[in-house]
C-alpha atoms as a PDB file:
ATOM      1  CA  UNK A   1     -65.502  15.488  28.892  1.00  0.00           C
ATOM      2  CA  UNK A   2     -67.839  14.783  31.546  1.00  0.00           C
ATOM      3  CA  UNK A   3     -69.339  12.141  29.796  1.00  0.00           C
ATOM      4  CA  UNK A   4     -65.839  10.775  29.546  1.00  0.00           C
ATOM      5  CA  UNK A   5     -65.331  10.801  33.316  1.00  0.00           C
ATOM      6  CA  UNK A   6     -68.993   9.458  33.783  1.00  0.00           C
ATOM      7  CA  UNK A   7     -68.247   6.221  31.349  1.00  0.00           C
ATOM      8  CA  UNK A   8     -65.201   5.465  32.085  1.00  0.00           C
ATOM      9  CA  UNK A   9     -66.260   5.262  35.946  1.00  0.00           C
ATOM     10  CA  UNK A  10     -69.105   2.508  34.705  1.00  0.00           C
ATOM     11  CA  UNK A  11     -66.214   0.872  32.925  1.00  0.00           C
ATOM     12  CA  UNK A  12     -63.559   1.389  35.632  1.00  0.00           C
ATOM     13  CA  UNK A  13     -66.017   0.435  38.131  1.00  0.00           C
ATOM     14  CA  UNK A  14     -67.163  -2.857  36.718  1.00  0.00           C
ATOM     15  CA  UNK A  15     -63.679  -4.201  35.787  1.00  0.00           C
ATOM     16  CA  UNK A  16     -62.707  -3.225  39.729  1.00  0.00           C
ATOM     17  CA  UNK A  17     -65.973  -5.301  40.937  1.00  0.00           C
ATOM     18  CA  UNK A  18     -64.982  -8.221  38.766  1.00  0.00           C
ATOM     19  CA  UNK A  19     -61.403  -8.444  38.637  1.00  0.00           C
ATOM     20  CA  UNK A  20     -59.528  -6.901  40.999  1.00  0.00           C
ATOM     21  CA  UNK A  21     -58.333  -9.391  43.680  1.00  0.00           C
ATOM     22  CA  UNK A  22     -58.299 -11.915  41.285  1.00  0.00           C
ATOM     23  CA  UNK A  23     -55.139 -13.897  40.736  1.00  0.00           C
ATOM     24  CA  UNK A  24     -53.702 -12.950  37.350  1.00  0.00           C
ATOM     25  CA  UNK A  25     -54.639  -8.963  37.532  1.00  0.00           C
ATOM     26  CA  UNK A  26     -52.111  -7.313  38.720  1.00  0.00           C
ATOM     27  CA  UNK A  27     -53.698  -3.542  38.405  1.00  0.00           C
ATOM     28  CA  UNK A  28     -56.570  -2.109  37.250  1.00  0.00           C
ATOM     29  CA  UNK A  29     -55.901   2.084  36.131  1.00  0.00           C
ATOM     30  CA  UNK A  30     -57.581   4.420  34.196  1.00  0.00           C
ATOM     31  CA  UNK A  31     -58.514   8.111  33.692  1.00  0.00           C
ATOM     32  CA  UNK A  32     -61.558   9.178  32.082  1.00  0.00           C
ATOM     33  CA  UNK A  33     -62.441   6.397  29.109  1.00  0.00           C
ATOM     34  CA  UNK A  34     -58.663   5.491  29.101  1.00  0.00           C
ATOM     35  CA  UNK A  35     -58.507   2.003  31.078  1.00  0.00           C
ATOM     36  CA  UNK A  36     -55.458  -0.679  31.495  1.00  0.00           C
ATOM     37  CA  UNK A  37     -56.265  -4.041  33.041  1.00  0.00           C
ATOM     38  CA  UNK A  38     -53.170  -4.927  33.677  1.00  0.00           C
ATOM     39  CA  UNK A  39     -52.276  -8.943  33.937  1.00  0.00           C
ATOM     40  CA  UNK A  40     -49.237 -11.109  35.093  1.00  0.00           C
ATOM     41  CA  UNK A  41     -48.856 -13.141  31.957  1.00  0.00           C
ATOM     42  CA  UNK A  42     -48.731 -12.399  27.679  1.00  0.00           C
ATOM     43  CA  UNK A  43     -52.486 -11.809  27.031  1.00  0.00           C
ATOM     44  CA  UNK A  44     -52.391 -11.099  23.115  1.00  0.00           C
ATOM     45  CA  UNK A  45     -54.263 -14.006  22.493  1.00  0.00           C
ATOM     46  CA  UNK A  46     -57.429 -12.463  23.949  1.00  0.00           C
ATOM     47  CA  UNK A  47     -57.543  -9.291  21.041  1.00  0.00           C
ATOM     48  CA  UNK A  48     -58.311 -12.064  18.858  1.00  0.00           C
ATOM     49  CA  UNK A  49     -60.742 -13.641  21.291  1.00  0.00           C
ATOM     50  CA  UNK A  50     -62.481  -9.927  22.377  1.00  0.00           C
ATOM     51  CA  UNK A  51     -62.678  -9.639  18.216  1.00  0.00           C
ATOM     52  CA  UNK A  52     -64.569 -13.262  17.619  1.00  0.00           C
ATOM     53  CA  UNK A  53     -66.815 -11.624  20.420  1.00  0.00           C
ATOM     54  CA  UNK A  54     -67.595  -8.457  19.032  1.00  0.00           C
ATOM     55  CA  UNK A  55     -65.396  -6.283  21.272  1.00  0.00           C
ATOM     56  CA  UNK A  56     -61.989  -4.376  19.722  1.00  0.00           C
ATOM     57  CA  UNK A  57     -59.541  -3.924  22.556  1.00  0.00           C
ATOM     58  CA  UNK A  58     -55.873  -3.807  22.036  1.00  0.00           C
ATOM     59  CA  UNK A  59     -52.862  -5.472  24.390  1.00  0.00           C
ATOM     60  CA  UNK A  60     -49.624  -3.208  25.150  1.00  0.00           C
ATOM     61  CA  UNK A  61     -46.389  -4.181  26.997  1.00  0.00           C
ATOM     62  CA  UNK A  62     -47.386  -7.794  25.668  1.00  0.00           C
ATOM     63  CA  UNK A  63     -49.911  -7.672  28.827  1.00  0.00           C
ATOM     64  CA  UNK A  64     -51.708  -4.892  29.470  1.00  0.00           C
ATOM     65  CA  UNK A  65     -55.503  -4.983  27.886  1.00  0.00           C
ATOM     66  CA  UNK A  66     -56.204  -1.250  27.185  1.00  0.00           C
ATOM     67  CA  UNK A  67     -59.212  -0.145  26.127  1.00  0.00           C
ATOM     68  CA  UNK A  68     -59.781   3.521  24.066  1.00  0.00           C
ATOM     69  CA  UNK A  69     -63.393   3.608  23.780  1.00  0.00           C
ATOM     70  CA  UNK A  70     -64.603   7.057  22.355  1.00  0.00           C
ATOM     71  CA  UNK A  71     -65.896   9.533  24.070  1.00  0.00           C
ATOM     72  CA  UNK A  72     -69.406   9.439  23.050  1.00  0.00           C
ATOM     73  CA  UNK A  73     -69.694   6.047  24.119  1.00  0.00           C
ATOM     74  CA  UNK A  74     -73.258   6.058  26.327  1.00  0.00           C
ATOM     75  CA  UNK A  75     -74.035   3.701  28.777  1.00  0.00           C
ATOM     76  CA  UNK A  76     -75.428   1.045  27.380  1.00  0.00           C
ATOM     77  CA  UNK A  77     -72.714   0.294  25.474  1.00  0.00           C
ATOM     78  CA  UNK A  78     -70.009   0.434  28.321  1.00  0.00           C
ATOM     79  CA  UNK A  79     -72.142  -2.096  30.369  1.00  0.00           C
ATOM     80  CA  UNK A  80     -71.989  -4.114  26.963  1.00  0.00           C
ATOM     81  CA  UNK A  81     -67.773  -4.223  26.773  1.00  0.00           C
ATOM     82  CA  UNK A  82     -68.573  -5.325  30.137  1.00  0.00           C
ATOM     83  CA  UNK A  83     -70.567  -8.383  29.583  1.00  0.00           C
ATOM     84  CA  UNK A  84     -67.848  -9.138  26.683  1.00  0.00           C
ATOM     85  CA  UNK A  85     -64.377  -8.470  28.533  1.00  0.00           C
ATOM     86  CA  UNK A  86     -65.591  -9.847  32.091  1.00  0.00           C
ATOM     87  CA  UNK A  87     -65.852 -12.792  31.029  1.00  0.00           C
ATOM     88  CA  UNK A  88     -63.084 -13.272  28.263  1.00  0.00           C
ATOM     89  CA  UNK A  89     -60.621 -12.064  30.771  1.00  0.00           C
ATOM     90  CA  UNK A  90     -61.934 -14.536  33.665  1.00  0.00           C
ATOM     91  CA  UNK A  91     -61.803 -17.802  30.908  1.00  0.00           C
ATOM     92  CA  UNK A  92     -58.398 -16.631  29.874  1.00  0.00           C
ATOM     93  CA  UNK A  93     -56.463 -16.303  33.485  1.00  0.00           C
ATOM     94  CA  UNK A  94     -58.527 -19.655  34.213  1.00  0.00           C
ATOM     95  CA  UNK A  95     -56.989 -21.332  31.556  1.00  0.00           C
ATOM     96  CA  UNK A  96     -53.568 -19.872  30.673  1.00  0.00           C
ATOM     97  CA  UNK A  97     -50.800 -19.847  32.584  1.00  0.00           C
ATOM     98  CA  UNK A  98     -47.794 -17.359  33.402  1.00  0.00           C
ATOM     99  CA  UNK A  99     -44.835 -17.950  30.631  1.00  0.00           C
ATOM    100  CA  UNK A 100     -42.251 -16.275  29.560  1.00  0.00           C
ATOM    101  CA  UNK A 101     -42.779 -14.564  26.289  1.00  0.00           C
ATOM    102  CA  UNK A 102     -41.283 -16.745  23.364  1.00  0.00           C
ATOM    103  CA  UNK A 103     -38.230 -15.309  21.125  1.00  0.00           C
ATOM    104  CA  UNK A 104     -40.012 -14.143  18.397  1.00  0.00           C
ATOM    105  CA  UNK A 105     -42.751 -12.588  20.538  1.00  0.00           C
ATOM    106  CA  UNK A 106     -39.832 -10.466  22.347  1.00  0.00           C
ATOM    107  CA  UNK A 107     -38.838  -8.687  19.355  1.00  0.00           C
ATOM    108  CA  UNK A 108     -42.114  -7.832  17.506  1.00  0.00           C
ATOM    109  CA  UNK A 109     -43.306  -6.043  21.110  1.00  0.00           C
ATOM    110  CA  UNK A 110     -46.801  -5.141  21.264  1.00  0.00           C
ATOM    111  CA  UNK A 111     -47.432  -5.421  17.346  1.00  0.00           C
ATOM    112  CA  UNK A 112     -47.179  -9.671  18.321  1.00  0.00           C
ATOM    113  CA  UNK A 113     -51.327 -10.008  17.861  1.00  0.00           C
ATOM    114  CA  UNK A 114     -51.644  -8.129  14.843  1.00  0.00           C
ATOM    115  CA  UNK A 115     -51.937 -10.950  12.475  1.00  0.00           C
ATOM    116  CA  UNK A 116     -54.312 -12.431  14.474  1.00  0.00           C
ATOM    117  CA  UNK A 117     -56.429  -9.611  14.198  1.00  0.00           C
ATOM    118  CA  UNK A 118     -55.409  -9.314  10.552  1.00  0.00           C
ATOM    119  CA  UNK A 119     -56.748 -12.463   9.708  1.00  0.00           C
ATOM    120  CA  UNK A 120     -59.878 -12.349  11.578  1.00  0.00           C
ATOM    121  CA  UNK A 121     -60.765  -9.228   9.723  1.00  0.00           C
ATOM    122  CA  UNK A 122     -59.759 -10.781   6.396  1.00  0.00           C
ATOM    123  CA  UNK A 123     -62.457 -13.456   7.426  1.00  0.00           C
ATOM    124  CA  UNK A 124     -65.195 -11.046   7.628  1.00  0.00           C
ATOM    125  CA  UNK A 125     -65.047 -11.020  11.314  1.00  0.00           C
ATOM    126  CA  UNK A 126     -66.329  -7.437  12.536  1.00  0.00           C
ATOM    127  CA  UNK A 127     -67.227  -6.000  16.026  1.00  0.00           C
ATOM    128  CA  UNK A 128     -70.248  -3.883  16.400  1.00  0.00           C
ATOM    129  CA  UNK A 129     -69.394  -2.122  19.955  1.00  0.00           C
ATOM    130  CA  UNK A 130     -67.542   1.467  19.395  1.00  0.00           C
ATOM    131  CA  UNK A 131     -64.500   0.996  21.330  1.00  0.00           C
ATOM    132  CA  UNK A 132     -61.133   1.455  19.002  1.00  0.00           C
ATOM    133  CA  UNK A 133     -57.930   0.998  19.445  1.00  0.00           C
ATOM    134  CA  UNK A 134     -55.533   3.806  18.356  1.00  0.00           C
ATOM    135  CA  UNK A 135     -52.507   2.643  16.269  1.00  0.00           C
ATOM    136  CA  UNK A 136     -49.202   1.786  17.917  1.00  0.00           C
ATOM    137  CA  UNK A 137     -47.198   2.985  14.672  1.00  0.00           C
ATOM    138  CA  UNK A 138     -44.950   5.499  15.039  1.00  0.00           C
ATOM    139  CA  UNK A 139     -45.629   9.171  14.270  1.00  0.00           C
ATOM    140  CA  UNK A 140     -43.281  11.675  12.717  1.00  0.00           C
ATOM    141  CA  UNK A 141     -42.691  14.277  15.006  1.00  0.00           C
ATOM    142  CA  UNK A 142     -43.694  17.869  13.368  1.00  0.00           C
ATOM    143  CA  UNK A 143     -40.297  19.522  13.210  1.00  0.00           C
ATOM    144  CA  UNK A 144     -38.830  16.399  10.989  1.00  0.00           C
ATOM    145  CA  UNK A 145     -42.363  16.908   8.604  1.00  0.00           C
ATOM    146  CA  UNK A 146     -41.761  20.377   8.252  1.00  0.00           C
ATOM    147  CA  UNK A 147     -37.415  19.919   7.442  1.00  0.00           C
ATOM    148  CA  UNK A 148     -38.961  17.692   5.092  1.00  0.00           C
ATOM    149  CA  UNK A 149     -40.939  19.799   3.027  1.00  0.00           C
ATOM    150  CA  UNK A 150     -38.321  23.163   3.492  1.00  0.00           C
ATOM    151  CA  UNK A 151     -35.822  20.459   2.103  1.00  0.00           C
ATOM    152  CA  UNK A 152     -38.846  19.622  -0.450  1.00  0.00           C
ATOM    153  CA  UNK A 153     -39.378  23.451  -1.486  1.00  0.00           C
ATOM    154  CA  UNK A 154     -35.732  24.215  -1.340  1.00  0.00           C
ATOM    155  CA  UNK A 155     -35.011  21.865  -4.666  1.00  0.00           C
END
């Protein structure tokens, strides 16, 4: 866990020095290696981008970047997300402007870039920094798993 604290301070850190202040980000927050860049506009667009660029990060609330690195991520390799999402995130709040979100992009929620992503892995596209995203599906809580398999054993 210390390493945890330790990275995630490079990372927290060096999105604070870049970012913060800058018109677009509205918050920068983390704990330990969990980190949310929070921006004023829909940034989905830039999972695909961070992808093309070797970086997996994943968008929430259709514009929070979050990043989930694990927690034997070392040094080097948090300074190298930096160099990678510094930069993506300062060409896409140069270039893209506040909207509101479009119908369809309202009801699929935070699961809008996944077939961008989809389709970037289906092209061989692959990204050699160790920072994962955890999956947004939903998780069956224990006590309906278990009435499941009473039911299951019951029969």
């Amino acid at each position: 866990m210390n390493n945890a604290e330790r990275i995630g301070g490079i990372l927290l850190a060096g999105l604070c020095e870049a970012l913060a202040g800058r018109p677009g980000v509205t918050e920068i927050r983390g704990h330990g290696l969990m980190i949310g860049v929070e921006l004023d506009r829909p940034c989905g667009d830039l999972v695909g981008q961070a992808l093309e660029a070797g970086l997996l990060i994943n968008v929430t609330m259709d514009n929070v970047i979050r990043l989930l690195p694990p927690l034997i991520m070392n040094e080097g390799e948090a300074r190298q997300v930096l160099s990678i999402l510094v930069p993506l995130v300062h060409a896409f709040l140069a270039q893209a402007r506040p909207r509101r979100p479009r119908e369809h992009e309202k009801s699929a929620g935070p699961a809008a870039a996944l077939p961008a992503v989809q389709g970037l892995l289906a092209r061989g596209v692959r990204a050699p920094v160790r920072a994962y995203a955890l999956d947004q599906g939903q998780i069956p809580s224990a006590t309906s798993a278990i009435g499941r398999s009473k039911t299951a054993r019951s029969r």
